[in-house]
PDB file of N, CA and C in Angstrom:
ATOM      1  N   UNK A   1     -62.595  69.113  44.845  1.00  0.00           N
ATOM      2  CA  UNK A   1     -61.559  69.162  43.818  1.00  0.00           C
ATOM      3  C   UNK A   1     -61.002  70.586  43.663  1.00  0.00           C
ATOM      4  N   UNK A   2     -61.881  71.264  43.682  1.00  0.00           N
ATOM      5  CA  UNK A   2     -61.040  72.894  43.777  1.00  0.00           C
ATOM      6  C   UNK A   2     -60.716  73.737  44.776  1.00  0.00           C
ATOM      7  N   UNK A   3     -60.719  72.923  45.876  1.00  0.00           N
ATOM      8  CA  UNK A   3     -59.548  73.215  47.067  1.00  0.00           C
ATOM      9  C   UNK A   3     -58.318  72.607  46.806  1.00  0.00           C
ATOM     10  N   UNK A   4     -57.979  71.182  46.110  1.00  0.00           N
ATOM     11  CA  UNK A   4     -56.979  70.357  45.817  1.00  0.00           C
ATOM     12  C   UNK A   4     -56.222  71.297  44.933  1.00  0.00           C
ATOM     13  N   UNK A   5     -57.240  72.289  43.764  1.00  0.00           N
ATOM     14  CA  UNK A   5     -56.491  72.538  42.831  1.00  0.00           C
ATOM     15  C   UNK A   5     -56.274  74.211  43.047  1.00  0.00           C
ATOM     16  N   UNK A   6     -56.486  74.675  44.509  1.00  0.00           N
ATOM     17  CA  UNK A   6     -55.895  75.825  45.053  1.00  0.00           C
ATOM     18  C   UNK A   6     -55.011  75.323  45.777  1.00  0.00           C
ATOM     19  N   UNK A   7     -55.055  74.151  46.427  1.00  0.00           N
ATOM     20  CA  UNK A   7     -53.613  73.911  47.134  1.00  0.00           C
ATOM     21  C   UNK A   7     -52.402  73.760  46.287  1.00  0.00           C
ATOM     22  N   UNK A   8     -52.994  73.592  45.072  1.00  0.00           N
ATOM     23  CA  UNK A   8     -51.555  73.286  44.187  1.00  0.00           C
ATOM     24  C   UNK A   8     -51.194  74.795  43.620  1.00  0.00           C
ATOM     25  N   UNK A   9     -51.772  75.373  43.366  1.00  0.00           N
ATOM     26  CA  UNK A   9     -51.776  76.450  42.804  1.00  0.00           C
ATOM     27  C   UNK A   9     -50.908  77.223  44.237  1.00  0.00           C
ATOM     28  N   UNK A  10     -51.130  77.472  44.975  1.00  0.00           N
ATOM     29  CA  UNK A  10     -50.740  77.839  46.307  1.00  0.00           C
ATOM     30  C   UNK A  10     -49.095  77.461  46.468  1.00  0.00           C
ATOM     31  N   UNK A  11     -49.234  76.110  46.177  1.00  0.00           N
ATOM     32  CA  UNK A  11     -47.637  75.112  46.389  1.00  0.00           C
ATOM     33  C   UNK A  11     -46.770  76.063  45.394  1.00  0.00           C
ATOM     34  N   UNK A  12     -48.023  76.321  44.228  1.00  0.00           N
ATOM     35  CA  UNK A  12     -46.726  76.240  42.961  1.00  0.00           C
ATOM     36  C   UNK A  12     -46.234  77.763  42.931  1.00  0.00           C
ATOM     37  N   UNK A  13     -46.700  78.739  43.617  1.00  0.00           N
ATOM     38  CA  UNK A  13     -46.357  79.990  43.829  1.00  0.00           C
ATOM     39  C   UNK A  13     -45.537  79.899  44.754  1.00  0.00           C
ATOM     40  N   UNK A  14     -45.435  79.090  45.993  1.00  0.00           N
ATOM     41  CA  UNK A  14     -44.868  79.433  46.691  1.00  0.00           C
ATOM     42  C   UNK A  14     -43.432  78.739  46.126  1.00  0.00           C
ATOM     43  N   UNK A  15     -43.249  77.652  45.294  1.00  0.00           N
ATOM     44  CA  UNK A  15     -42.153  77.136  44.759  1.00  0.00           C
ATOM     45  C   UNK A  15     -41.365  78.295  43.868  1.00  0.00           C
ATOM     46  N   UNK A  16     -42.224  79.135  43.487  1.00  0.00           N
ATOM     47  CA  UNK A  16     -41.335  80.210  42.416  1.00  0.00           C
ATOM     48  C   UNK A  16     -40.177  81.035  43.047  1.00  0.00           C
ATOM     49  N   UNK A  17     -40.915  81.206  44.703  1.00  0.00           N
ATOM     50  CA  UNK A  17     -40.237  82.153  45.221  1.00  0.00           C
ATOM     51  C   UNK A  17     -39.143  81.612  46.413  1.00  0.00           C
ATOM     52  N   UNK A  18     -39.208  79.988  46.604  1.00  0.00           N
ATOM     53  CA  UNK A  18     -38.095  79.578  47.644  1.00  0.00           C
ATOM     54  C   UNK A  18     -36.672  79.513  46.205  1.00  0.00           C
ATOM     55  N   UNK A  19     -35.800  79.519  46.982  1.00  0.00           N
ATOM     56  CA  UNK A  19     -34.677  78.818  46.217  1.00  0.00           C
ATOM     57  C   UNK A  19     -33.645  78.007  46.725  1.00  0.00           C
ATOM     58  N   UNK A  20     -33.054  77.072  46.147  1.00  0.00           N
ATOM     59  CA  UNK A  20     -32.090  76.572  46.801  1.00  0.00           C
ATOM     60  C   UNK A  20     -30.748  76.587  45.744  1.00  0.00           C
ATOM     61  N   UNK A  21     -29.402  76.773  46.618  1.00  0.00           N
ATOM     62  CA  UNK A  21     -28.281  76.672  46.134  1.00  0.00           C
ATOM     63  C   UNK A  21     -27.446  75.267  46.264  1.00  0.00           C
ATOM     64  N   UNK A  22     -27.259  74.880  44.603  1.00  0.00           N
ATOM     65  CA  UNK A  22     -26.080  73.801  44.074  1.00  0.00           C
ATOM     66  C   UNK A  22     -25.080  74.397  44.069  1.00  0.00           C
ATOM     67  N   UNK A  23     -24.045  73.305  44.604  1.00  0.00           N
ATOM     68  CA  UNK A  23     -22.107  73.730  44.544  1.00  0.00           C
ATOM     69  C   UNK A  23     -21.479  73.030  43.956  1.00  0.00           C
ATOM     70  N   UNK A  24     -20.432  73.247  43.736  1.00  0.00           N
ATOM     71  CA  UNK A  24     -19.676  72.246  43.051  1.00  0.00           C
ATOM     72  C   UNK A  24     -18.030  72.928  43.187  1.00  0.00           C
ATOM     73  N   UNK A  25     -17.131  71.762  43.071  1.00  0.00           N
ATOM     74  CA  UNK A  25     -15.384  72.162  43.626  1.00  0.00           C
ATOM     75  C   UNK A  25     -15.652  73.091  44.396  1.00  0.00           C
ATOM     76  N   UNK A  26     -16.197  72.407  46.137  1.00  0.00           N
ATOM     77  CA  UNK A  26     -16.023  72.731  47.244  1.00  0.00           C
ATOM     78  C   UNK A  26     -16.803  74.131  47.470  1.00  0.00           C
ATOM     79  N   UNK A  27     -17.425  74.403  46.613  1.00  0.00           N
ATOM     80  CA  UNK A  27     -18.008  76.011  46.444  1.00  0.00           C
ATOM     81  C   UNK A  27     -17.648  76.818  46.198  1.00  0.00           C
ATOM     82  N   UNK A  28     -16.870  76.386  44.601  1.00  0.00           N
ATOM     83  CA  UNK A  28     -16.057  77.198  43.909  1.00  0.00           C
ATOM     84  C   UNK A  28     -16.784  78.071  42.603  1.00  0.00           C
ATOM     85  N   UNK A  29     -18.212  76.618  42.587  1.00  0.00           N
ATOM     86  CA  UNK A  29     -19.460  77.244  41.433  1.00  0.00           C
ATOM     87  C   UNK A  29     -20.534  77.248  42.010  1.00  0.00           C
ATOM     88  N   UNK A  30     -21.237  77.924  42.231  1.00  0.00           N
ATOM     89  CA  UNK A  30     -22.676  78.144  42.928  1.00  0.00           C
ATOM     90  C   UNK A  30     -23.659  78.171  41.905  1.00  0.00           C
ATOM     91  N   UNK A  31     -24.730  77.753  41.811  1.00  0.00           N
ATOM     92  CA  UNK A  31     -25.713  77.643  40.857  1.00  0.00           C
ATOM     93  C   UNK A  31     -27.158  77.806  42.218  1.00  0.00           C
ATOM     94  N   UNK A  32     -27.918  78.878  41.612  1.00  0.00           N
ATOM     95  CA  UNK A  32     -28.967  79.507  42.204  1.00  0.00           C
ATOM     96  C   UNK A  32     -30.736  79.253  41.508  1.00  0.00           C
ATOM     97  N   UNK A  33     -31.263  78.017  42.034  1.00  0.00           N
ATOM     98  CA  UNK A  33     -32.344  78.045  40.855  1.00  0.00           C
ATOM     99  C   UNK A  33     -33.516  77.823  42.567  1.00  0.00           C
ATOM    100  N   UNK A  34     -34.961  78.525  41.970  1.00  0.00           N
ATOM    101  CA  UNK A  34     -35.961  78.441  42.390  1.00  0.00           C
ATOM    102  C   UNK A  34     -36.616  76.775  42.215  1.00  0.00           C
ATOM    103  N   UNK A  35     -37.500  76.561  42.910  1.00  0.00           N
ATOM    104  CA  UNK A  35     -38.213  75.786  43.317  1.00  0.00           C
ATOM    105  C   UNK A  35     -39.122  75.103  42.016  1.00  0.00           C
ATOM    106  N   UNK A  36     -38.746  76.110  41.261  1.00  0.00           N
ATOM    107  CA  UNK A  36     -39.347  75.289  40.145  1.00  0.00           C
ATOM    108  C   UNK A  36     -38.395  75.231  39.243  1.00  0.00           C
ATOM    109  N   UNK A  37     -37.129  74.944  39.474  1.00  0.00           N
ATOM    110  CA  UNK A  37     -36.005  74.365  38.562  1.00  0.00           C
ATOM    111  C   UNK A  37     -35.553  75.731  37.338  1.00  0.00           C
ATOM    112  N   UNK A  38     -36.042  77.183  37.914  1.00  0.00           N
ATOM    113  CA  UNK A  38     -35.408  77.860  36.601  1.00  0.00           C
ATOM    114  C   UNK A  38     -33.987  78.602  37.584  1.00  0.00           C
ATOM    115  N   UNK A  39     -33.001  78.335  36.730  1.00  0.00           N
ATOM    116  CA  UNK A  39     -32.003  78.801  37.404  1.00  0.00           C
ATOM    117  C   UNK A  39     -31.817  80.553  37.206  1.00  0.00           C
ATOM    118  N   UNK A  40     -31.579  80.669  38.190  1.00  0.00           N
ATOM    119  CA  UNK A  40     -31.600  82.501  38.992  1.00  0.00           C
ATOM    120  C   UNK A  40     -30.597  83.003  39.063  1.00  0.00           C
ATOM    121  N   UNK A  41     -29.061  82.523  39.096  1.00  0.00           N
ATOM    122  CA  UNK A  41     -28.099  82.729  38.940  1.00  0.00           C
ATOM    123  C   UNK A  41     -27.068  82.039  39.209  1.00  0.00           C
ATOM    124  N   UNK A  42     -25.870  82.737  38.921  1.00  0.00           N
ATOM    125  CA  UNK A  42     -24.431  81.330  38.730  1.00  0.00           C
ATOM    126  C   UNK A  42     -23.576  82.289  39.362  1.00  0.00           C
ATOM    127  N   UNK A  43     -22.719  81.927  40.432  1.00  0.00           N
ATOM    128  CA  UNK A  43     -21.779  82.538  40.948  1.00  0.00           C
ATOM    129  C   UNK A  43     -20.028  81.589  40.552  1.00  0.00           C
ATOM    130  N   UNK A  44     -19.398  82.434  40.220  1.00  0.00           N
ATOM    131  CA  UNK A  44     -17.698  81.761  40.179  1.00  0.00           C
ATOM    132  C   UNK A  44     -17.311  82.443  40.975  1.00  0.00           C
ATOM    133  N   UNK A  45     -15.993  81.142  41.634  1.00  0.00           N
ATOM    134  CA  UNK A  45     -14.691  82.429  42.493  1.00  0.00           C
ATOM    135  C   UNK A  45     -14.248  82.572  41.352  1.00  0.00           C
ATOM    136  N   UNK A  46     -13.317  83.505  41.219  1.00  0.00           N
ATOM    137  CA  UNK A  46     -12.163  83.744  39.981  1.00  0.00           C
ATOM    138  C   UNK A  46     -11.307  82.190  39.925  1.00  0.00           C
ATOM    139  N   UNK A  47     -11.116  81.592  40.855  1.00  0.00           N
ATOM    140  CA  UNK A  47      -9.662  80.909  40.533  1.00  0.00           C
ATOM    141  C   UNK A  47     -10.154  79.946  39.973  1.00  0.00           C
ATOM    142  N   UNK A  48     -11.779  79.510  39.732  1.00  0.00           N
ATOM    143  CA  UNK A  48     -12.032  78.061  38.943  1.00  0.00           C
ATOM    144  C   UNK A  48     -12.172  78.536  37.510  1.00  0.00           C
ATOM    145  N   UNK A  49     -11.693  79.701  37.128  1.00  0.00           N
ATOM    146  CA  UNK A  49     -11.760  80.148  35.651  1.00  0.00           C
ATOM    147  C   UNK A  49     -10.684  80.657  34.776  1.00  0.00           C
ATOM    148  N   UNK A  50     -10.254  79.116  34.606  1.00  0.00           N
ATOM    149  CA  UNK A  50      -8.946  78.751  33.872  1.00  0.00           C
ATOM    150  C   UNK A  50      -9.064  78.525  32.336  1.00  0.00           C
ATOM    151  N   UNK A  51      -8.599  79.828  31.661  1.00  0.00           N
ATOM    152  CA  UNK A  51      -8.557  79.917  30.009  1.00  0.00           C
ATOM    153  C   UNK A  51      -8.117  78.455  29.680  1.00  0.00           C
ATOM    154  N   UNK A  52      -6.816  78.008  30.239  1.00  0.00           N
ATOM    155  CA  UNK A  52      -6.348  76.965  30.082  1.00  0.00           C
ATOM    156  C   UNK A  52      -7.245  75.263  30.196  1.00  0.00           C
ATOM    157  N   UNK A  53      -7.722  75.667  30.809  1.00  0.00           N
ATOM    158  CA  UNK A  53      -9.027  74.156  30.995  1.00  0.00           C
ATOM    159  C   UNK A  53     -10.535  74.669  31.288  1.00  0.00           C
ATOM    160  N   UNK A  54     -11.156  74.865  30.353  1.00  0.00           N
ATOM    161  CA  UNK A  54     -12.451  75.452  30.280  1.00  0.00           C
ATOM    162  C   UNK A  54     -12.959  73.801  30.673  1.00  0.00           C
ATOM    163  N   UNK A  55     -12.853  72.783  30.490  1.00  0.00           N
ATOM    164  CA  UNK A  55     -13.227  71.840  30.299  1.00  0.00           C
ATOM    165  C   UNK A  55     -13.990  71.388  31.690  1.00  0.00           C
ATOM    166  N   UNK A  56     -12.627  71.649  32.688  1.00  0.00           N
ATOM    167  CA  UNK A  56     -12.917  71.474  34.182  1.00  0.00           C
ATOM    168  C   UNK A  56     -13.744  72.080  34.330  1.00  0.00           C
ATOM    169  N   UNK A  57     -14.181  73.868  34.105  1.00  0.00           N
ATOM    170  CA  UNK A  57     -15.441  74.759  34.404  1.00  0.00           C
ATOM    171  C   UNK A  57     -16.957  74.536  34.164  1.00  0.00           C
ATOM    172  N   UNK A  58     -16.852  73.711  32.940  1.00  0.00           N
ATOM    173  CA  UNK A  58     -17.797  73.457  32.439  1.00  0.00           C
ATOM    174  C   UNK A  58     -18.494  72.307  33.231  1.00  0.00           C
ATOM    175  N   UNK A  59     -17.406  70.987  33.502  1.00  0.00           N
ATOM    176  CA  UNK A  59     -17.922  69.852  34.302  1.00  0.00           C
ATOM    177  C   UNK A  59     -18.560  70.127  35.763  1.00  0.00           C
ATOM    178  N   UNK A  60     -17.460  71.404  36.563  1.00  0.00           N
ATOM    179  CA  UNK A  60     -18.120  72.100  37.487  1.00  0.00           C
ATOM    180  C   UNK A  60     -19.384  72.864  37.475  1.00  0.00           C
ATOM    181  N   UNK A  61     -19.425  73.397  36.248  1.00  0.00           N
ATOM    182  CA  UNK A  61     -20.883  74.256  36.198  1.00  0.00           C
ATOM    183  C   UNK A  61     -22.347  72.895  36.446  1.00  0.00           C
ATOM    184  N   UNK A  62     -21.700  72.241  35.115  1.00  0.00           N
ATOM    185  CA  UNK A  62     -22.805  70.732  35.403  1.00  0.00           C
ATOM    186  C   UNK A  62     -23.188  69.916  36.779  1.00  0.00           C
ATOM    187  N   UNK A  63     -22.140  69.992  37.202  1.00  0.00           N
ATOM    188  CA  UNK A  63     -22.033  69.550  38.591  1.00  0.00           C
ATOM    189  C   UNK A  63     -23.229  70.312  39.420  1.00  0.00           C
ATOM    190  N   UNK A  64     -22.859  71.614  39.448  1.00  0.00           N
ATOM    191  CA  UNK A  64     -23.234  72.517  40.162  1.00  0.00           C
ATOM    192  C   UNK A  64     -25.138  72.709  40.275  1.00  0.00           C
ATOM    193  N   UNK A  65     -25.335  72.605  38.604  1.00  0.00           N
ATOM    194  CA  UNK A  65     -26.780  72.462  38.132  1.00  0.00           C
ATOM    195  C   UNK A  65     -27.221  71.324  38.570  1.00  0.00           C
ATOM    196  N   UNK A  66     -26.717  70.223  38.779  1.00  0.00           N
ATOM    197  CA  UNK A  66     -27.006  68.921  39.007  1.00  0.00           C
ATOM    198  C   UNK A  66     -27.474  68.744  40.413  1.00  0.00           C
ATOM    199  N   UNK A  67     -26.788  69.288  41.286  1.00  0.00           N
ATOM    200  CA  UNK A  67     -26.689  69.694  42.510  1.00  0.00           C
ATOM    201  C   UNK A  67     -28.237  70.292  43.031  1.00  0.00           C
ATOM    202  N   UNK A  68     -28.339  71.462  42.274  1.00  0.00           N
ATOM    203  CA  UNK A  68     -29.275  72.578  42.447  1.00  0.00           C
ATOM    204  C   UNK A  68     -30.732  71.868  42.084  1.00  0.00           C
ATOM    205  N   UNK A  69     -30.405  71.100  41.073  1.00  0.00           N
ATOM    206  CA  UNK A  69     -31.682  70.340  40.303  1.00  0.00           C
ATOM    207  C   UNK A  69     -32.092  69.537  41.376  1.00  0.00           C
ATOM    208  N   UNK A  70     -31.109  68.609  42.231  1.00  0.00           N
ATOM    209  CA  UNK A  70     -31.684  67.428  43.439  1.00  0.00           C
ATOM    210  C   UNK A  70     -32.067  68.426  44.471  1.00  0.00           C
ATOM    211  N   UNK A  71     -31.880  69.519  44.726  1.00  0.00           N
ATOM    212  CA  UNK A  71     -32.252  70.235  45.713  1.00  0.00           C
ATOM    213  C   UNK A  71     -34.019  70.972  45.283  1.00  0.00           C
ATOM    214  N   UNK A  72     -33.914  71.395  44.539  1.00  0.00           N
ATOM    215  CA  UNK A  72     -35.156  72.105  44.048  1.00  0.00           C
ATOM    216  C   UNK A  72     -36.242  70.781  44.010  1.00  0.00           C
ATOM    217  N   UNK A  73     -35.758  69.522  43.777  1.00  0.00           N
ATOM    218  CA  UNK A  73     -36.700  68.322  43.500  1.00  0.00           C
ATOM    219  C   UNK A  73     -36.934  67.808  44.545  1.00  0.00           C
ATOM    220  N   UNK A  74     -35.729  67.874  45.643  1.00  0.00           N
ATOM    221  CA  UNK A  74     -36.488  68.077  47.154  1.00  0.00           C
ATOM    222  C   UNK A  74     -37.675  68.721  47.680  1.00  0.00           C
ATOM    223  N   UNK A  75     -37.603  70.288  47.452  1.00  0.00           N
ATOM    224  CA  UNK A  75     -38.493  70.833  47.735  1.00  0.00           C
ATOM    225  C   UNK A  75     -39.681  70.752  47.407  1.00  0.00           C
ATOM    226  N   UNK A  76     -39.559  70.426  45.812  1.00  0.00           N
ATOM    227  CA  UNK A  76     -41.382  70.050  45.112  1.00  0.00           C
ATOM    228  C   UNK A  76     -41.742  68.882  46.066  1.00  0.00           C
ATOM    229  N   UNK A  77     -40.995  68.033  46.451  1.00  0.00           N
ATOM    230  CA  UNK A  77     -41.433  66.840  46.849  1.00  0.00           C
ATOM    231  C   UNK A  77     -42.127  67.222  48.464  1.00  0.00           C
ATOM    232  N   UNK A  78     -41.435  67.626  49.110  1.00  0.00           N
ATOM    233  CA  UNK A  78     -41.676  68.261  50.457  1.00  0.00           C
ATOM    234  C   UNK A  78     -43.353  69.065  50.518  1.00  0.00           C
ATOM    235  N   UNK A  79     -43.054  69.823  49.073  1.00  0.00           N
ATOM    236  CA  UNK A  79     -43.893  70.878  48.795  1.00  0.00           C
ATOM    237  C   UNK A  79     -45.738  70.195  48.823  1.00  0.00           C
ATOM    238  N   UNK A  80     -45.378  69.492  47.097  1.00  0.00           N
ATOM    239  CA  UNK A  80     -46.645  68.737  46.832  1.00  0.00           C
ATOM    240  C   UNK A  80     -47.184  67.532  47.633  1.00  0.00           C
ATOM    241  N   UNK A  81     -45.983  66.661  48.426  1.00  0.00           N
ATOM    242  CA  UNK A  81     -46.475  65.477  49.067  1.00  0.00           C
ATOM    243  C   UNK A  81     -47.392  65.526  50.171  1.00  0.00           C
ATOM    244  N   UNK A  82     -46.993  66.874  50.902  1.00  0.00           N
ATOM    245  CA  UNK A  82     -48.279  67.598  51.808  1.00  0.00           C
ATOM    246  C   UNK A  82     -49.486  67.161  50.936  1.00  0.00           C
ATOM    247  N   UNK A  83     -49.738  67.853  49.983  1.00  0.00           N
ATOM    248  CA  UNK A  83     -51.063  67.684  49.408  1.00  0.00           C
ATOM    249  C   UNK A  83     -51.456  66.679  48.602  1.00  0.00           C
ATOM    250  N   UNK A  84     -50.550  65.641  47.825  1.00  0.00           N
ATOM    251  CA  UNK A  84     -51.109  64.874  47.606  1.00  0.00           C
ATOM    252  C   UNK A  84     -50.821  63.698  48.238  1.00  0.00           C
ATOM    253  N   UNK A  85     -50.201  63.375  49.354  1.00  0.00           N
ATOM    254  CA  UNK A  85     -50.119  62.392  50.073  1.00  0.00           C
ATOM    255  C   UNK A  85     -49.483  60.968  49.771  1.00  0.00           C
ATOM    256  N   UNK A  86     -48.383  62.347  48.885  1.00  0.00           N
ATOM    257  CA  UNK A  86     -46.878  61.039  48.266  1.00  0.00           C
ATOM    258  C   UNK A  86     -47.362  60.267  47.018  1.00  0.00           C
ATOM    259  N   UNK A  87     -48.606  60.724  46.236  1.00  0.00           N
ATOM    260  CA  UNK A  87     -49.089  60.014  45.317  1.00  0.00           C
ATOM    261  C   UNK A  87     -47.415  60.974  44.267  1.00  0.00           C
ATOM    262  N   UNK A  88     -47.548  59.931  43.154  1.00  0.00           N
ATOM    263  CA  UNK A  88     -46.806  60.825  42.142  1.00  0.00           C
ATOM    264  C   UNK A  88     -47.678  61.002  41.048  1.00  0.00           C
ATOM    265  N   UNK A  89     -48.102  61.809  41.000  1.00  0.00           N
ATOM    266  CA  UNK A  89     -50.132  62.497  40.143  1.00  0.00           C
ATOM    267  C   UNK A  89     -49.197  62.841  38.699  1.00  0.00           C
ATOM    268  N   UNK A  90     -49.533  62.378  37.738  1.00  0.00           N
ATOM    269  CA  UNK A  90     -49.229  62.745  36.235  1.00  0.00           C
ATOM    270  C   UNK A  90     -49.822  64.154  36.066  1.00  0.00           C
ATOM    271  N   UNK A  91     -48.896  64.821  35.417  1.00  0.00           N
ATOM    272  CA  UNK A  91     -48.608  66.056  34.644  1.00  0.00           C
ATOM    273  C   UNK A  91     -48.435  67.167  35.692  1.00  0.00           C
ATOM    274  N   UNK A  92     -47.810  66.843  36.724  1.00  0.00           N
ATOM    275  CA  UNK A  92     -47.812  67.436  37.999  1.00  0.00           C
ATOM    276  C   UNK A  92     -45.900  68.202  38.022  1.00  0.00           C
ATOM    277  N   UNK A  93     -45.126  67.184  37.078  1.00  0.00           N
ATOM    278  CA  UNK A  93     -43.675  67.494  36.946  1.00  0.00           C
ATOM    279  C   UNK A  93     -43.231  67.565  38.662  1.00  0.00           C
ATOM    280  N   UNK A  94     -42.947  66.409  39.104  1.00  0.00           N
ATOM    281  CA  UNK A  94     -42.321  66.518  40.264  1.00  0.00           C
ATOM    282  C   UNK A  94     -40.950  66.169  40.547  1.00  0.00           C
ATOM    283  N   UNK A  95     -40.565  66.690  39.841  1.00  0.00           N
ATOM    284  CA  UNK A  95     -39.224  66.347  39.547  1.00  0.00           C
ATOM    285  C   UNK A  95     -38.316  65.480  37.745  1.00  0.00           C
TER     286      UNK A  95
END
């Protein structure tokens, strides 16, 4: 049991430090979050940041997080299923 619970420990460090990037309007919003879903940063071009329709920016930003969120939930999955062998183990947050 406490090799299981260094392999996770192991997984979950190494999740802090991969990241993956969400886009949104063609890769006009970039959203930057680590492996464990905390987002790291947000990139805009200038031209999706219209005083005039914040509305659109906002749906893009969501988009963008949304994006980043299925990607990072990839990776846990990739990550932990090595070790637990595709079980989905409670209090584990795999998405």
């Amino acid at each position: 049991m406490a090799a299981a619970q260094e392999m996770l420990a192991k997984a979950q460090e190494q999740l802090a430090s991969q990241t993956v990037e969400g886009t949104a309007g063609g890769g006009a919003v970039k959203i930057t979050m680590n492996g464990e879903h905390k987002i790291l940063g947000i990139a805009l071009q200038p031209e999706v940041v219209d005083p005039e329709d914040v509305e659109m920016l906002q749906d893009l930003i969501l988009a963008a997080v949304g994006d980043a969120h299925e990607r990072a939930s990839e990776l846990q999955s990739q990550s932990f299923g090595a070790i637990t062998g595709g079980l989905n183990l409670p209090g584990l947050n795999l998405g």
